[in-house]
Protein backbone atom coordinates (compact mmCIF):
# COMPACT_ATOMS: atom_id res chain seq x y z
CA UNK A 1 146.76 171.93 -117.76
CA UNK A 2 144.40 170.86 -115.15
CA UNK A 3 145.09 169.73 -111.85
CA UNK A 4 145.18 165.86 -110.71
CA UNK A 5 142.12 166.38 -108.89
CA UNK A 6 140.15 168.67 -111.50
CA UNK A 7 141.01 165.84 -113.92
CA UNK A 8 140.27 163.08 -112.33
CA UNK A 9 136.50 164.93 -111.67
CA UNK A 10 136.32 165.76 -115.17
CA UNK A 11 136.54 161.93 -116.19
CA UNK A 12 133.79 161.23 -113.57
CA UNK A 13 131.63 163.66 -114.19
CA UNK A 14 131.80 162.85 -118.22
CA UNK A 15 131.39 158.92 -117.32
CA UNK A 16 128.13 159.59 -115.31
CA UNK A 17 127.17 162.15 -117.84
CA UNK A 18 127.17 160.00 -120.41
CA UNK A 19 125.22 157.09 -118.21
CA UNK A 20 122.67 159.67 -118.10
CA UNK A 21 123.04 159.88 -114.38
CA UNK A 22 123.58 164.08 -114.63
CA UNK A 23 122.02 166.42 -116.60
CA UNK A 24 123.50 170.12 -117.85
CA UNK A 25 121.86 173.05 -118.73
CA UNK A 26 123.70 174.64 -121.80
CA UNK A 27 123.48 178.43 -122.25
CA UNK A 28 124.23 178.84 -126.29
CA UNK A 29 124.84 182.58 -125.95
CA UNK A 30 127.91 182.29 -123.95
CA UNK A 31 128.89 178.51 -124.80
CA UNK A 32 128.71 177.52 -121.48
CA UNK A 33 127.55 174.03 -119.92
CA UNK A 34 126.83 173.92 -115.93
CA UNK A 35 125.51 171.25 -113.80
CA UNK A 36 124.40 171.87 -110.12
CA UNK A 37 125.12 168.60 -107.86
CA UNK A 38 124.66 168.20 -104.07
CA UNK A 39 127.78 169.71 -102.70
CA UNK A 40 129.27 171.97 -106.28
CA UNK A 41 128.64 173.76 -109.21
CA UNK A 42 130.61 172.86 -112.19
CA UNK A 43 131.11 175.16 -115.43
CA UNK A 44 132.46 174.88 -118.45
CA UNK A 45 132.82 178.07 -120.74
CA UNK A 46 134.40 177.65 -124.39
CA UNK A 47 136.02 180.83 -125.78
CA UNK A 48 138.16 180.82 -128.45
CA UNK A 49 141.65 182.45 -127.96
CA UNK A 50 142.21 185.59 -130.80
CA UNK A 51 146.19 186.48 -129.45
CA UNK A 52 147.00 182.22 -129.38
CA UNK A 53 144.44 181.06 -131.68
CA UNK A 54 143.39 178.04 -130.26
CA UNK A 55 140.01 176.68 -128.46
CA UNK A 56 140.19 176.97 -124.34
CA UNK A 57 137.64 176.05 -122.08
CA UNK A 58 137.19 177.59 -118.58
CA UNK A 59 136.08 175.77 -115.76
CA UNK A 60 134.52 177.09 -112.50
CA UNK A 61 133.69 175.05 -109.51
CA UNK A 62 132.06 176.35 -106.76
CA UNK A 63 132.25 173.95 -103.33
CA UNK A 64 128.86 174.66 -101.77
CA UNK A 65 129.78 174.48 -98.10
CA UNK A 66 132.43 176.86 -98.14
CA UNK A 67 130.98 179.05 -100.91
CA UNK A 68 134.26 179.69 -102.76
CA UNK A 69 134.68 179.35 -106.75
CA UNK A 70 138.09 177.63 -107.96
CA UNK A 71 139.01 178.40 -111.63
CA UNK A 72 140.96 176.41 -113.63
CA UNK A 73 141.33 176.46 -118.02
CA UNK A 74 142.99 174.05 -120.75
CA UNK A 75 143.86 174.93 -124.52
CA UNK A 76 144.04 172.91 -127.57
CA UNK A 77 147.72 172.45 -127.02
CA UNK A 78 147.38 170.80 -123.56
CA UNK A 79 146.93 166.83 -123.31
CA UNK A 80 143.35 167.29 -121.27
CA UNK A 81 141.95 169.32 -123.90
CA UNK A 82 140.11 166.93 -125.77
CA UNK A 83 139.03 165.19 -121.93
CA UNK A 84 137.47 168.53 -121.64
CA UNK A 85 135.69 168.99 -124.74
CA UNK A 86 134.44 165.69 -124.59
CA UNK A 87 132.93 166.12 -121.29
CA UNK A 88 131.25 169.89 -122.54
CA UNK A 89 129.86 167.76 -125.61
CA UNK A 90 128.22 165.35 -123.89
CA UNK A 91 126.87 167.82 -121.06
CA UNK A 92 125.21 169.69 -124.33
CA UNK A 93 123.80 167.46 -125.35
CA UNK A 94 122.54 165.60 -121.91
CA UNK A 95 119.12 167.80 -122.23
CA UNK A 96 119.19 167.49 -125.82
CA UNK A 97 115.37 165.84 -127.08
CA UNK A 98 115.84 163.85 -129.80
CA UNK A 99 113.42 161.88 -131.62
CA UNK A 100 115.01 159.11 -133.34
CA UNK A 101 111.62 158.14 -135.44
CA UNK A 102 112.65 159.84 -138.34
């Protein structure tokens, strides 16, 4: 489970994500989603678990000024899961060009 404060970033970063007020880039090789900001560097890996068998995703945040990386992960079975994968969809698809004149 994620920390209050992780969590509580997660939701904001997903709300002004989805405004289109932050962009990801989204590596498809290793399923990962970052976005650089002013002051940190947020992650988001997805890896499925073989020994539990369940989704995770990792998250890495590095603080600029001090230069340190803080890890943190949720799995399926944890309540912030789906927060989580919501926020990794929509950074996905945040660069995504779509033309809707089909």
């Amino acid at each position: 489970m994620l920390p209050v404060k992780i969590r509580s970033l997660v939701v904001e970063l997903r709300d002004r994500t989805e405004k289109g007020l932050i962009t990801w880039n989204y590596d498809d090789e290793n399923s990962t989603v970052t976005t650089d900001q002013l002051r940190f560097i947020f992650s988001i890996n997805y890896r499925f678990d073989e020994v539990e068998e369940v989704g995770c995703f990792n998250i890495k945040h590095v603080d600029k000024s001090s230069r340190k990386a803080h890890f943190f992960s949720t799995a399926q079975f944890h309540g912030d899961y789906e927060l989580v994968r919501t926020l990794f969809d929509s950074g996905q698809s945040s660069n995504l060009e779509l033309d809707l004149d089909f």
